[in-house]
PDB file of N, CA and C in Angstrom:
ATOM      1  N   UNK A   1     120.470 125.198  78.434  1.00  0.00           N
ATOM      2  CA  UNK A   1     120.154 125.440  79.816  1.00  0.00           C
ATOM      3  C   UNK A   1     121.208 126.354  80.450  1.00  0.00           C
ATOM      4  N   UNK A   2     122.514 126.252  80.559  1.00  0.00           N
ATOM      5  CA  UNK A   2     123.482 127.289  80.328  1.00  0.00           C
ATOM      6  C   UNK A   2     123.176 128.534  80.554  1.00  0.00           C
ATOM      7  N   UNK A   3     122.950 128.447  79.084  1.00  0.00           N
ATOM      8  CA  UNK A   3     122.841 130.043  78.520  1.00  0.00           C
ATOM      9  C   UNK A   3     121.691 130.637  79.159  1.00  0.00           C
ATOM     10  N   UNK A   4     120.631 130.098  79.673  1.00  0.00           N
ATOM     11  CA  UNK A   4     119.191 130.621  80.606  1.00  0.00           C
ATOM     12  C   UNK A   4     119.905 130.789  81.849  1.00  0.00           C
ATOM     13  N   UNK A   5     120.736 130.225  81.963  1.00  0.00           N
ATOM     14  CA  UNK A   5     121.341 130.366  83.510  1.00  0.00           C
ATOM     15  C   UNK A   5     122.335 131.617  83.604  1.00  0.00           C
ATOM     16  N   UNK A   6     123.206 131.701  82.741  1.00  0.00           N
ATOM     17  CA  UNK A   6     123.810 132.662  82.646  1.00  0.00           C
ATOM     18  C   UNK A   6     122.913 134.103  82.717  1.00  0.00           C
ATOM     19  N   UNK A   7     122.180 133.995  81.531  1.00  0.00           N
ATOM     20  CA  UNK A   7     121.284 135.177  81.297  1.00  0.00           C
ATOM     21  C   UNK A   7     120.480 135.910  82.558  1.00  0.00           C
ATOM     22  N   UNK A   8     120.151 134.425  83.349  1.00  0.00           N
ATOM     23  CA  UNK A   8     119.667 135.020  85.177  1.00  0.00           C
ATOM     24  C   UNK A   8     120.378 135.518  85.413  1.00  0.00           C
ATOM     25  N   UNK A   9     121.424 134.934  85.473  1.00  0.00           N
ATOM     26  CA  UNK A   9     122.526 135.277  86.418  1.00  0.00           C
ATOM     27  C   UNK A   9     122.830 136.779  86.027  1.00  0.00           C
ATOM     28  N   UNK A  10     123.298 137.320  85.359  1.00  0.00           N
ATOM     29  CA  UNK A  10     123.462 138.762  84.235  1.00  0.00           C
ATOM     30  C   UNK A  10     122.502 139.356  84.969  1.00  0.00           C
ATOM     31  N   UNK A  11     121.010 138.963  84.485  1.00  0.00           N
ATOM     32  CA  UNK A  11     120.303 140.103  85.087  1.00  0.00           C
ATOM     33  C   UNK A  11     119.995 140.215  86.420  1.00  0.00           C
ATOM     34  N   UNK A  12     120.234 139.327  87.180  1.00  0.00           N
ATOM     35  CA  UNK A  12     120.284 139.556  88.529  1.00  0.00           C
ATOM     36  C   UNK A  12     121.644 140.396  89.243  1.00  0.00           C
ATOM     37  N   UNK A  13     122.469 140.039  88.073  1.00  0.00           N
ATOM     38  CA  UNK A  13     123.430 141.553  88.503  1.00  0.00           C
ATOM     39  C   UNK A  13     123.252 143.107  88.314  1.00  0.00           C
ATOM     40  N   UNK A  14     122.446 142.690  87.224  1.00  0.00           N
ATOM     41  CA  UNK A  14     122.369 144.321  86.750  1.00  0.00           C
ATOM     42  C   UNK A  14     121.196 144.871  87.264  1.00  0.00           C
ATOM     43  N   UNK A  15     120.199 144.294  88.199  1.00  0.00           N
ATOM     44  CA  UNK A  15     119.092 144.538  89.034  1.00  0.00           C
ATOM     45  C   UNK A  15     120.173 145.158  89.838  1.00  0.00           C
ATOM     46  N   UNK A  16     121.377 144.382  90.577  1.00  0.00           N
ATOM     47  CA  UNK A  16     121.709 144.560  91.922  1.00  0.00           C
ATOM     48  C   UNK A  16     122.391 146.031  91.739  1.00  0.00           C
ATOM     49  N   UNK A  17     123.144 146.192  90.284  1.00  0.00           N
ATOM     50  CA  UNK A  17     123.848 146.828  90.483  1.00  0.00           C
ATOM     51  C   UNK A  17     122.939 148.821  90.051  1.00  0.00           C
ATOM     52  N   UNK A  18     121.651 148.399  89.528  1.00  0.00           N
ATOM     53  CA  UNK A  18     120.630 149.292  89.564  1.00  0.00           C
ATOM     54  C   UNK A  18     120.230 150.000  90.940  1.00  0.00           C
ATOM     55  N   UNK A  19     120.240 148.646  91.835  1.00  0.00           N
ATOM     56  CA  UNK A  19     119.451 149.212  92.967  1.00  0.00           C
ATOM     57  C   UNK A  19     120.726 149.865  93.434  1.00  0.00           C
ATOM     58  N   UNK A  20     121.489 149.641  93.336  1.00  0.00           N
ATOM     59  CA  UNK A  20     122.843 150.261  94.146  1.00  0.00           C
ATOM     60  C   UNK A  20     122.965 152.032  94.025  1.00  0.00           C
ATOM     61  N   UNK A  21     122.954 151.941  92.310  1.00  0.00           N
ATOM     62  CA  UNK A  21     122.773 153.503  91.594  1.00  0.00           C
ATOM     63  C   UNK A  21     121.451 154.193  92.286  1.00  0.00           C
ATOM     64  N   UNK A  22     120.284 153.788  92.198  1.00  0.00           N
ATOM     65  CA  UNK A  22     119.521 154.519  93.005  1.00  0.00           C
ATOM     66  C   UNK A  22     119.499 154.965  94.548  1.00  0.00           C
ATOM     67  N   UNK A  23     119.784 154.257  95.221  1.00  0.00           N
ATOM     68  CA  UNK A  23     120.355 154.172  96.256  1.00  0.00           C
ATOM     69  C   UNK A  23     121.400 154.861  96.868  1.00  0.00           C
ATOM     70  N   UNK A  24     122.660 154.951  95.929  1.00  0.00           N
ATOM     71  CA  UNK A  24     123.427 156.540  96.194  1.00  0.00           C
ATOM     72  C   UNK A  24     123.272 157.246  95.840  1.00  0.00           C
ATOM     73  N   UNK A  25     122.061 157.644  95.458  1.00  0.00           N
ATOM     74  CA  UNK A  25     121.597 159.112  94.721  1.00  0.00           C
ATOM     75  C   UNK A  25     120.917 159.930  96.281  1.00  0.00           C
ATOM     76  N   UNK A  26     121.089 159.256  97.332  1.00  0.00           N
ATOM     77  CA  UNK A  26     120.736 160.290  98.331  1.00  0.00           C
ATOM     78  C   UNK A  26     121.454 159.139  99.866  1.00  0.00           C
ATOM     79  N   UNK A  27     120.946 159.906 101.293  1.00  0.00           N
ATOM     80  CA  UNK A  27     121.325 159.959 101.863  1.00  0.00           C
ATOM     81  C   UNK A  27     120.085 158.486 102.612  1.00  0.00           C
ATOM     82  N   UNK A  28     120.433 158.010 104.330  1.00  0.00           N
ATOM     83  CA  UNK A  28     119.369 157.417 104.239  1.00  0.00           C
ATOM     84  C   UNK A  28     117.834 158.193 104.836  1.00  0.00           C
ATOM     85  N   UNK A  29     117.895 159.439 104.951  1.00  0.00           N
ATOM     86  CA  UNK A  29     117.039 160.051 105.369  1.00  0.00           C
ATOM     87  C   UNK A  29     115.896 160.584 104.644  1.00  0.00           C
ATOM     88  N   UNK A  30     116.089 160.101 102.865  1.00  0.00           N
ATOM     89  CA  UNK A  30     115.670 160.306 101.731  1.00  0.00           C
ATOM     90  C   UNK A  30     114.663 158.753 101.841  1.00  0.00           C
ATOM     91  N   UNK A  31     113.430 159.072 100.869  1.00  0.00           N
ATOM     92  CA  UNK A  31     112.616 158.305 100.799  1.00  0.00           C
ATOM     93  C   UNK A  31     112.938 157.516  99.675  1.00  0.00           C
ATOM     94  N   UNK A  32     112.724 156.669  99.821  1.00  0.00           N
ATOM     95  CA  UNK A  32     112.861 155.757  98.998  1.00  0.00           C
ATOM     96  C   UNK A  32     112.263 155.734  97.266  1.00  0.00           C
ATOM     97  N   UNK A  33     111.175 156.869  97.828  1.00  0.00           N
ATOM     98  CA  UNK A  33     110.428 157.153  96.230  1.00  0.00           C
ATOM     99  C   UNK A  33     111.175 158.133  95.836  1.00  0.00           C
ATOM    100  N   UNK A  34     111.666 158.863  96.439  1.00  0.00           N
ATOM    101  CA  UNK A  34     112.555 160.235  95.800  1.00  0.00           C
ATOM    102  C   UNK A  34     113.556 159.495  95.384  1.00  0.00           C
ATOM    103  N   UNK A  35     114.504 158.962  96.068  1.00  0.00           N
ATOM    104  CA  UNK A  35     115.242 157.940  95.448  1.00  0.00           C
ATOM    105  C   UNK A  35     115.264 157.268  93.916  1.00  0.00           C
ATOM    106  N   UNK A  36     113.996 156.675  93.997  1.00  0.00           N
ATOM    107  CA  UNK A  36     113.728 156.390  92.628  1.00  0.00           C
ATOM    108  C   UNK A  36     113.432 157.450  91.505  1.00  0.00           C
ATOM    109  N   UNK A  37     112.604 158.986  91.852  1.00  0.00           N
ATOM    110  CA  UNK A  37     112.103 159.355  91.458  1.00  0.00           C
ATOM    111  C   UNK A  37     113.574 160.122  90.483  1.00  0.00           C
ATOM    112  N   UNK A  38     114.384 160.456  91.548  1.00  0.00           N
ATOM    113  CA  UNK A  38     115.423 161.033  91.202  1.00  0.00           C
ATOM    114  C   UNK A  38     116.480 160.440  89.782  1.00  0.00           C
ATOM    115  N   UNK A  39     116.318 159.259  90.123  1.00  0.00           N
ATOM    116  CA  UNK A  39     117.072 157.776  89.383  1.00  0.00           C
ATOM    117  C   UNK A  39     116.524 157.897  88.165  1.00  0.00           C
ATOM    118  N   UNK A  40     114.978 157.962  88.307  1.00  0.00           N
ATOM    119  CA  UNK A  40     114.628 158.013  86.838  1.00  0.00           C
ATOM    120  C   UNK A  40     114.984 158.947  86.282  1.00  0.00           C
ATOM    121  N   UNK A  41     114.435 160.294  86.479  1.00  0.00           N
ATOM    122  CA  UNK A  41     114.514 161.261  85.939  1.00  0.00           C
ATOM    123  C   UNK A  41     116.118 161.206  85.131  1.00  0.00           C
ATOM    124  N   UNK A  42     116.870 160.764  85.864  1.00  0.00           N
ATOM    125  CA  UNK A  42     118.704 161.117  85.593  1.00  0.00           C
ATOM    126  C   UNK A  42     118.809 160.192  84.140  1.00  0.00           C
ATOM    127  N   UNK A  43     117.717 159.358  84.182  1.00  0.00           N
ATOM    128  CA  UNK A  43     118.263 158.032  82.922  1.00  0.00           C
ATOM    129  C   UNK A  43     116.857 157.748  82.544  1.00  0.00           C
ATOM    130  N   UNK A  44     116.185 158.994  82.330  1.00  0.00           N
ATOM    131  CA  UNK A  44     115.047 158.963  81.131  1.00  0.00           C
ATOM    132  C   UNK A  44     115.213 158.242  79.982  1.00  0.00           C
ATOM    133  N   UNK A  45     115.941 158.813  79.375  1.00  0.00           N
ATOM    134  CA  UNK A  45     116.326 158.362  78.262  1.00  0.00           C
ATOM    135  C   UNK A  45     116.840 156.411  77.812  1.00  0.00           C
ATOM    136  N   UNK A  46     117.274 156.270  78.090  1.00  0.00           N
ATOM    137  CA  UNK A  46     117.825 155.226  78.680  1.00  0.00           C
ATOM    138  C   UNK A  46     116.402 154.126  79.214  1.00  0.00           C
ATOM    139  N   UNK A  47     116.156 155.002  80.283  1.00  0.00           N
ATOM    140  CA  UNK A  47     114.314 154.078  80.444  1.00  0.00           C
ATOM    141  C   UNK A  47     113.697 153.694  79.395  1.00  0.00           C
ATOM    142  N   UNK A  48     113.563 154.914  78.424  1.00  0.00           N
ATOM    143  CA  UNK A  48     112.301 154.669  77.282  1.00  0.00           C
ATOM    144  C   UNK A  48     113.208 153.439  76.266  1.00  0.00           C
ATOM    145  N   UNK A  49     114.574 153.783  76.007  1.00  0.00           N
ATOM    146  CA  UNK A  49     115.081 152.653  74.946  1.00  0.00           C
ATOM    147  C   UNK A  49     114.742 151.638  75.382  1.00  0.00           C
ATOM    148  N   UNK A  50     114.780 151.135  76.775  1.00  0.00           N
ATOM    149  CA  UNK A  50     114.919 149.462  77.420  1.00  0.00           C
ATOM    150  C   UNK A  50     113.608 149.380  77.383  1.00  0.00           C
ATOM    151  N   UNK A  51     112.767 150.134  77.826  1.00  0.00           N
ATOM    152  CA  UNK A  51     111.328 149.963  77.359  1.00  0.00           C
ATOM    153  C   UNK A  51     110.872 149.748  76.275  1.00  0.00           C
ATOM    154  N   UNK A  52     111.230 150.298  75.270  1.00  0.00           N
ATOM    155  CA  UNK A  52     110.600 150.064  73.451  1.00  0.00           C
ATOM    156  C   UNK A  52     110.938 149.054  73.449  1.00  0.00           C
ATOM    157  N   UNK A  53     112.868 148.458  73.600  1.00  0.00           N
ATOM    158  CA  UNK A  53     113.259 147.456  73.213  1.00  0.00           C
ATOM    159  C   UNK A  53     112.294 146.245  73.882  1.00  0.00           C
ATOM    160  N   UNK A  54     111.360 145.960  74.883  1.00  0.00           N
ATOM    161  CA  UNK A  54     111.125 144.974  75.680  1.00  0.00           C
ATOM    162  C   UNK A  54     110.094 145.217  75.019  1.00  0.00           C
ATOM    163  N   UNK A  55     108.820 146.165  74.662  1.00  0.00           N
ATOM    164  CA  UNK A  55     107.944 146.173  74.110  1.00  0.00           C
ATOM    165  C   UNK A  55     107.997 145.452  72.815  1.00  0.00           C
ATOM    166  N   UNK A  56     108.727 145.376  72.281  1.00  0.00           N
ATOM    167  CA  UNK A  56     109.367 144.710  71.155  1.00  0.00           C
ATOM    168  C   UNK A  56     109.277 143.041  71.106  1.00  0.00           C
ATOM    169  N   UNK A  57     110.359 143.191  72.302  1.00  0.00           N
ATOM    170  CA  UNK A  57     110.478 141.569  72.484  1.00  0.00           C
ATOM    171  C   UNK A  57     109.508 140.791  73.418  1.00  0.00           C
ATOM    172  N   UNK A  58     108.481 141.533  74.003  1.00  0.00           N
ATOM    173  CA  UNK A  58     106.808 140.793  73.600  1.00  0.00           C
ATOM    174  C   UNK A  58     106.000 140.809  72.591  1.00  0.00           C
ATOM    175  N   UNK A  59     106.101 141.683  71.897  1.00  0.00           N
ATOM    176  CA  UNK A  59     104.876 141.539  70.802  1.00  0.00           C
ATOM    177  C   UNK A  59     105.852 139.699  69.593  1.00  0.00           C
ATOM    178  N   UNK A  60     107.290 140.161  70.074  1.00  0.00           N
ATOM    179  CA  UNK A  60     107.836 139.013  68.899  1.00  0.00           C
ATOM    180  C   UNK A  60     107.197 137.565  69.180  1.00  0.00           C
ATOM    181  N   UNK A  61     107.645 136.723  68.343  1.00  0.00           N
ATOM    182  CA  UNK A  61     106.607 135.757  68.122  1.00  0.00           C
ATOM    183  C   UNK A  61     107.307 134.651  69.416  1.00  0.00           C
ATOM    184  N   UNK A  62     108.598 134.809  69.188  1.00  0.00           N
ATOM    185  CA  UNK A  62     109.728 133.966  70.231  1.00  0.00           C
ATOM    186  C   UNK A  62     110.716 134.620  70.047  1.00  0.00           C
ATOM    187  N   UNK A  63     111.364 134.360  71.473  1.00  0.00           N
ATOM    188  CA  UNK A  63     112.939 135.315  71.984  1.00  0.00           C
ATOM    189  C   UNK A  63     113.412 134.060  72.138  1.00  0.00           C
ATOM    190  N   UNK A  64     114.940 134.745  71.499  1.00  0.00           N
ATOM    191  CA  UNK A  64     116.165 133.456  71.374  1.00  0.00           C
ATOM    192  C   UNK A  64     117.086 134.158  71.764  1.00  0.00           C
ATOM    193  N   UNK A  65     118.084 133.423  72.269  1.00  0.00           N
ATOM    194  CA  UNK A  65     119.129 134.123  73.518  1.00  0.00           C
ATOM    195  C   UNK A  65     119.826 135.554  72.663  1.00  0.00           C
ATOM    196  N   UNK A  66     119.960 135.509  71.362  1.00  0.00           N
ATOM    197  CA  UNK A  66     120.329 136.895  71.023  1.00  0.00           C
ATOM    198  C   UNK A  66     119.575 137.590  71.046  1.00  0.00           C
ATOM    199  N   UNK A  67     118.530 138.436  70.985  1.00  0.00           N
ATOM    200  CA  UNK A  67     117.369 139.144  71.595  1.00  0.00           C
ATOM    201  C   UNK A  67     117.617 139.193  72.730  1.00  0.00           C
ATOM    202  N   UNK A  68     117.263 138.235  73.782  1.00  0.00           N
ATOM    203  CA  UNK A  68     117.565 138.530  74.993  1.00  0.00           C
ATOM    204  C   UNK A  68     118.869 139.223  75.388  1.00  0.00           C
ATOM    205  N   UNK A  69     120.088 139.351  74.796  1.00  0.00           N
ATOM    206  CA  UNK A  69     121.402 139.996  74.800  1.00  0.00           C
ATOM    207  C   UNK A  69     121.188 141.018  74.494  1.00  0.00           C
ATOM    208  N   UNK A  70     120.876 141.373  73.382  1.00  0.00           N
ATOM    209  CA  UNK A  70     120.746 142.558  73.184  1.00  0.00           C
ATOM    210  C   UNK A  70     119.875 143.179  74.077  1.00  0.00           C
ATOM    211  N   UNK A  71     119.107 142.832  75.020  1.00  0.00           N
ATOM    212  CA  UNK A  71     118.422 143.364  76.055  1.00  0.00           C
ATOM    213  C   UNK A  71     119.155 143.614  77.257  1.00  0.00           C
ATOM    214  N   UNK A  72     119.417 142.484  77.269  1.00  0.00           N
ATOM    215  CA  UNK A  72     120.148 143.029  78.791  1.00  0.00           C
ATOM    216  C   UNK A  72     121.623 143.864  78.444  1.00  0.00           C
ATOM    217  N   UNK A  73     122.314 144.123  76.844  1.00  0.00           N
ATOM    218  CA  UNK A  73     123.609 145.108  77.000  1.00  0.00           C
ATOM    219  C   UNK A  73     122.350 146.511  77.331  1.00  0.00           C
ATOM    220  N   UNK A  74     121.110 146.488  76.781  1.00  0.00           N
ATOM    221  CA  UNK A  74     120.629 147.782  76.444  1.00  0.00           C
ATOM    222  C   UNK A  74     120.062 148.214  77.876  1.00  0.00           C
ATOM    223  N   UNK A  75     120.197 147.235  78.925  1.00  0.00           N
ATOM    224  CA  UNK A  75     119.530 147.277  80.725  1.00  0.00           C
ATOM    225  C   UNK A  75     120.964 147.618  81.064  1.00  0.00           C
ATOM    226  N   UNK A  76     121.752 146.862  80.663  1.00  0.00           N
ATOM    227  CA  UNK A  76     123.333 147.977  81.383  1.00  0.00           C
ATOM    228  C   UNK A  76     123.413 149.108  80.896  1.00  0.00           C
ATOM    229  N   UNK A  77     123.003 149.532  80.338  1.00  0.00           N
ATOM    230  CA  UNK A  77     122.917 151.187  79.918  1.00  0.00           C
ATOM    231  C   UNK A  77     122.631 151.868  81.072  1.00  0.00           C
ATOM    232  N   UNK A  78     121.652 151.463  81.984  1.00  0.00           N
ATOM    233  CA  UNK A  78     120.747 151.789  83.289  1.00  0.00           C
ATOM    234  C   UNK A  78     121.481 151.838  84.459  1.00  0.00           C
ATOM    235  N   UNK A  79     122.754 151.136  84.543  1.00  0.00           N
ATOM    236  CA  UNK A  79     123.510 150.489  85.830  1.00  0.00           C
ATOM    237  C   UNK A  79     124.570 151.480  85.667  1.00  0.00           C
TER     238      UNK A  79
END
């Protein structure tokens, strides 16, 4: 139970610290979709890995907290 807690906890940082990066990518007079639009574009790359990797770890049969680690070091890539 811990380790599920921790693992929230993790990714609720690395959400926070996502939205942060998008967010100084402009001013507040910037839309919020450019914002994003901008964000992505900068960490394409990076998108598609955390994407395959998650595509991954649904099709698997069950995720066990190492899987899930290796997910979220590969979502700090993003932050």
């Amino acid at each position: 139970m811990l380790a599920k807690e921790v693992t929230q906890d993790d990714l609720s940082v690395l959400q926070r610290s996502i939205t942060g990066e998008v967010l100084a990518g402009g001013s507040e007079n910037v839309a919020r979709a450019t914002l994003i639009a901008a964000w992505q574009d900068r960490n394409r790359r990076g998108i598609e890995r955390a994407a395959h990797l998650l595509t991954e770890l649904r099709s698997a049969g069950s995720v066990d907290s190492a899987m899930l680690s290796v997910a979220l070091r590969e979502l700090r890539g993003l932050a």
